[in-house]
Protein backbone atom coordinates (compact mmCIF):
# COMPACT_ATOMS: atom_id res chain seq x y z
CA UNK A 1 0.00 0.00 0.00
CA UNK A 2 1.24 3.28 -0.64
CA UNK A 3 2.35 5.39 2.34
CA UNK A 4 0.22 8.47 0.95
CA UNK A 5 -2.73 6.10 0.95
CA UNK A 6 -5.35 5.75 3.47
CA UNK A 7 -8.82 3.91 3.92
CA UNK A 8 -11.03 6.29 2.51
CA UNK A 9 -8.60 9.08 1.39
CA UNK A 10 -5.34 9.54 -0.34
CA UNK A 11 -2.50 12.66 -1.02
CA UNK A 12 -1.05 13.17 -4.18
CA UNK A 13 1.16 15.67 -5.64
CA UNK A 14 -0.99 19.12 -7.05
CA UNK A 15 -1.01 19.06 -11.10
CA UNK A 16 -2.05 21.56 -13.66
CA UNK A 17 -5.49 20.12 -13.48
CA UNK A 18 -5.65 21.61 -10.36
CA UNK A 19 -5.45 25.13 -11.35
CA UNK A 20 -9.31 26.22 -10.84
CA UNK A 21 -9.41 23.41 -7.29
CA UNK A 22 -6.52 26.16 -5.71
CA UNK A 23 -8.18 29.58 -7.83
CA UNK A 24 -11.51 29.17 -6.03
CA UNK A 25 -10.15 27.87 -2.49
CA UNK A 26 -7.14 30.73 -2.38
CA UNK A 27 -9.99 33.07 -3.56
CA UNK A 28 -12.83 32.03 -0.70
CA UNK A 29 -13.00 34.73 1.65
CA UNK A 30 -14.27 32.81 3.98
CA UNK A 31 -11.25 30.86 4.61
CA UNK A 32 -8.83 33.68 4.43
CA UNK A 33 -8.60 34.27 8.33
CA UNK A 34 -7.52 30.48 8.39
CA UNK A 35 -4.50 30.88 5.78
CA UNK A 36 -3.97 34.12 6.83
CA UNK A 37 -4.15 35.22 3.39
CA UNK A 38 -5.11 39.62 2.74
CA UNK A 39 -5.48 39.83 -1.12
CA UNK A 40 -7.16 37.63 -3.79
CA UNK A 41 -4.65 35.61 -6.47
CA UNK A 42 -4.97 35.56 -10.24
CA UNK A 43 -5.08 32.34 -11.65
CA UNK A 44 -1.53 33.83 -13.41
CA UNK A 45 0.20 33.21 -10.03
CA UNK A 46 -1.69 29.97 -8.94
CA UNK A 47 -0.40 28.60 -12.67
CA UNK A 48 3.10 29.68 -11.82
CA UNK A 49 3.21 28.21 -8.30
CA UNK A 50 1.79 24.89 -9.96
CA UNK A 51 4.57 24.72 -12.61
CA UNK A 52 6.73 24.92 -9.90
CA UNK A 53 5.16 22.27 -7.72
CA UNK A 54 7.90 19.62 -8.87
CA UNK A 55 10.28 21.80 -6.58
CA UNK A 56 11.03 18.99 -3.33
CA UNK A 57 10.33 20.19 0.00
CA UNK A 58 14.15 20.66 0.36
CA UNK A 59 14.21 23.12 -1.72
CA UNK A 60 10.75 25.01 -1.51
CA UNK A 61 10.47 24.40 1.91
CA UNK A 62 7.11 23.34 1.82
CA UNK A 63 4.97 20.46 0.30
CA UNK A 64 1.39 20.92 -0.24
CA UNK A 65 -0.42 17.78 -1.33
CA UNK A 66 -3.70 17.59 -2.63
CA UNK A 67 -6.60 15.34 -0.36
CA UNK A 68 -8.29 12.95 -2.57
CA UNK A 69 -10.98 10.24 -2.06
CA UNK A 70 -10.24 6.92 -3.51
CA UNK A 71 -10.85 5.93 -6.73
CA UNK A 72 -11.72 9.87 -7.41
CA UNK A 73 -8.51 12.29 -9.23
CA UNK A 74 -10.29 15.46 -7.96
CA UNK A 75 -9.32 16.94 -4.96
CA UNK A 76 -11.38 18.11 -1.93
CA UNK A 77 -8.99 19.70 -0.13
CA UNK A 78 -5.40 20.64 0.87
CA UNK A 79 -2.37 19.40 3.23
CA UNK A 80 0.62 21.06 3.80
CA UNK A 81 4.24 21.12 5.47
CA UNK A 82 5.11 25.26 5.47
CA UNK A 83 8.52 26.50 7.20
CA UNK A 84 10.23 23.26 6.68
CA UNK A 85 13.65 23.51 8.90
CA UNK A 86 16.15 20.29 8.11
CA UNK A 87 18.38 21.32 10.51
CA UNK A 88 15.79 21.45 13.37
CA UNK A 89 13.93 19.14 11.91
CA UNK A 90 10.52 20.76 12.24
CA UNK A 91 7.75 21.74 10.11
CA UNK A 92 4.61 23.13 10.28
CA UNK A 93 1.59 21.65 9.19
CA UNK A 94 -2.13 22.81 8.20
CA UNK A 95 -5.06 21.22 6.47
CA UNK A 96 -8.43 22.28 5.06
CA UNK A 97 -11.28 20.48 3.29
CA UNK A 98 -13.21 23.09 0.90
CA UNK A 99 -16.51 22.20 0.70
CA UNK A 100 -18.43 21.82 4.14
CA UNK A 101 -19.90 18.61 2.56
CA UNK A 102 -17.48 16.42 2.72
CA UNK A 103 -16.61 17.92 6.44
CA UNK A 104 -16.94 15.63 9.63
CA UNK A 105 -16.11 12.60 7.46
CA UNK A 106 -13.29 11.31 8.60
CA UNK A 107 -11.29 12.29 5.53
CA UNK A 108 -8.91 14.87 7.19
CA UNK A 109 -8.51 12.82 10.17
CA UNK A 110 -7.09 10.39 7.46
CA UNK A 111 -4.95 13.20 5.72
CA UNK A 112 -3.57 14.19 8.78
CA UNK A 113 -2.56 10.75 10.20
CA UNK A 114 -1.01 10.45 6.73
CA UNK A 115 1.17 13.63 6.91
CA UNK A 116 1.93 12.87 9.80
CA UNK A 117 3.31 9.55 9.26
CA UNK A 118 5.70 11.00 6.54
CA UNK A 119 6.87 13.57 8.01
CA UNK A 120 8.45 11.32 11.14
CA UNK A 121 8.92 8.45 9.17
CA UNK A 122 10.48 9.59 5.49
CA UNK A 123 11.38 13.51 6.61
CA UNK A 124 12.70 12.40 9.87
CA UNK A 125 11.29 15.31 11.74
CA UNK A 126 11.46 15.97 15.65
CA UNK A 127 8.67 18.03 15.65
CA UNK A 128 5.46 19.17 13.73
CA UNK A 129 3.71 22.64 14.65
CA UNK A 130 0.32 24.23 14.26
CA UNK A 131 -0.91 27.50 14.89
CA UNK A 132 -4.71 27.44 15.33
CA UNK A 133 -6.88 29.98 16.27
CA UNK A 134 -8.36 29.84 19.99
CA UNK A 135 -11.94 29.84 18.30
CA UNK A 136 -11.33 27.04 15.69
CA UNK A 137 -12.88 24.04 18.18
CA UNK A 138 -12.86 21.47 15.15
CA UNK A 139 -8.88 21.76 14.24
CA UNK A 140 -8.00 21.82 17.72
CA UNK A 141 -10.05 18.72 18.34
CA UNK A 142 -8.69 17.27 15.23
CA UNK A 143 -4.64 18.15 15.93
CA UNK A 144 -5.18 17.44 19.99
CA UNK A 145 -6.57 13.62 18.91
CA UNK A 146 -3.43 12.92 17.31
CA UNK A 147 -1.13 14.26 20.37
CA UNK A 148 -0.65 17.75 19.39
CA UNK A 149 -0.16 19.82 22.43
CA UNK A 150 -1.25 23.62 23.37
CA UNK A 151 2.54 24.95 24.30
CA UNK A 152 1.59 28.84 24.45
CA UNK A 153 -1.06 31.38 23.16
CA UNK A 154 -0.42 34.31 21.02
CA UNK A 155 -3.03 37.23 22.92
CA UNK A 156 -4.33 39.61 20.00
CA UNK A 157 -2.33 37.77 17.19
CA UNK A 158 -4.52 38.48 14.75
CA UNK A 159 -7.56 41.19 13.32
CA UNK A 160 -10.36 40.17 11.43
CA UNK A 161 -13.56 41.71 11.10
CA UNK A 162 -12.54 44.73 12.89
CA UNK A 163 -12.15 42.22 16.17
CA UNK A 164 -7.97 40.39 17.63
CA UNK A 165 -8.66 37.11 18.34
CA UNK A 166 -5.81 34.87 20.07
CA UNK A 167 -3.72 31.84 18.17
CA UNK A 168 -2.68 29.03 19.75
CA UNK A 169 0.61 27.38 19.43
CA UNK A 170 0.11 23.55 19.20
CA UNK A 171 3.05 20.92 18.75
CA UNK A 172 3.54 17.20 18.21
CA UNK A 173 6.77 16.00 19.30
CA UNK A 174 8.12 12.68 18.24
């Protein structure tokens, strides 16, 4: 069985058939206090950032993989390693499922046990990190099932919607 490869689930590389998948989910305001993203991007950029998707993580750093159901090529959602650090062998690590259908199914538990997996077993990390807002009850619940651990909160870390809210630091040490 592949290693990428779960029950209901697996993570594959992104492709250029992915294009309009990341357009629409970079572009969905409503998941921009998440990602932390401010501005829109043109499909210009998201094409460029795909053609250089066959970068390794060693040298961009990150690896975003895209969260498929079996027997299905289309993607419902994303999983990432950002601020990848070989020499302190760390990463962080993030995950969202775009449409709130296929939500509370079990499929990012799956992605995330995956990641996971890799990234002590094939990366040979120490550590994996999160930062979650305090509000976000469903990704702490998800990262705190798989032994991620609250180490510190950021007070006022971040302004949305005219309102700071606090982030949490959460970390999974191997």
């Amino acid at each position: 069985m592949n290693s990428l490869q779960g029950q209901h689930i697996y993570l594959r590389a992104l492709e250029p058939e992915d294009l309009e998948f990341v357009y629409a989910l970079e572009n969905d305001t409503s998941v921009w206090e998440i990602s932390q993203t401010q501005t829109p991007y043109s499909k210009f950029l998201i094409r460029q950032y795909l053609d250089n998707a066959h970068q390794d993580i060693y040298e961009a750093k990150q690896l975003r993989l895209a969260i498929c159901k079996n027997n299905s090529f289309e993607a419902i959602g994303l999983i990432d390693l950002f601020d990848y650090d070989p020499k302190n062998q760390r990463a962080g690590i993030g995950i969202l499922i775009k449409n709130p259908e296929n939500r509370h199914h079990g499929f990012g538990q799956q992605a995330l046990k995956l990641l996971i997996d890799y990234s002590f077993e094939h990366l040979l990390l120490h550590q994996l990190f999160a930062t979650i807002a305090t509000s976000n009850q469903a990704s702490i619940s998800l990262f705190t099932t798989f032994g991620f651990q609250c180490v510190g909160i950021k007070k006022d870390w971040n302004f949305n919607h005219g309102i700071f809210s606090d982030e949490a630091l959460y970390q999974l040490i191997r």
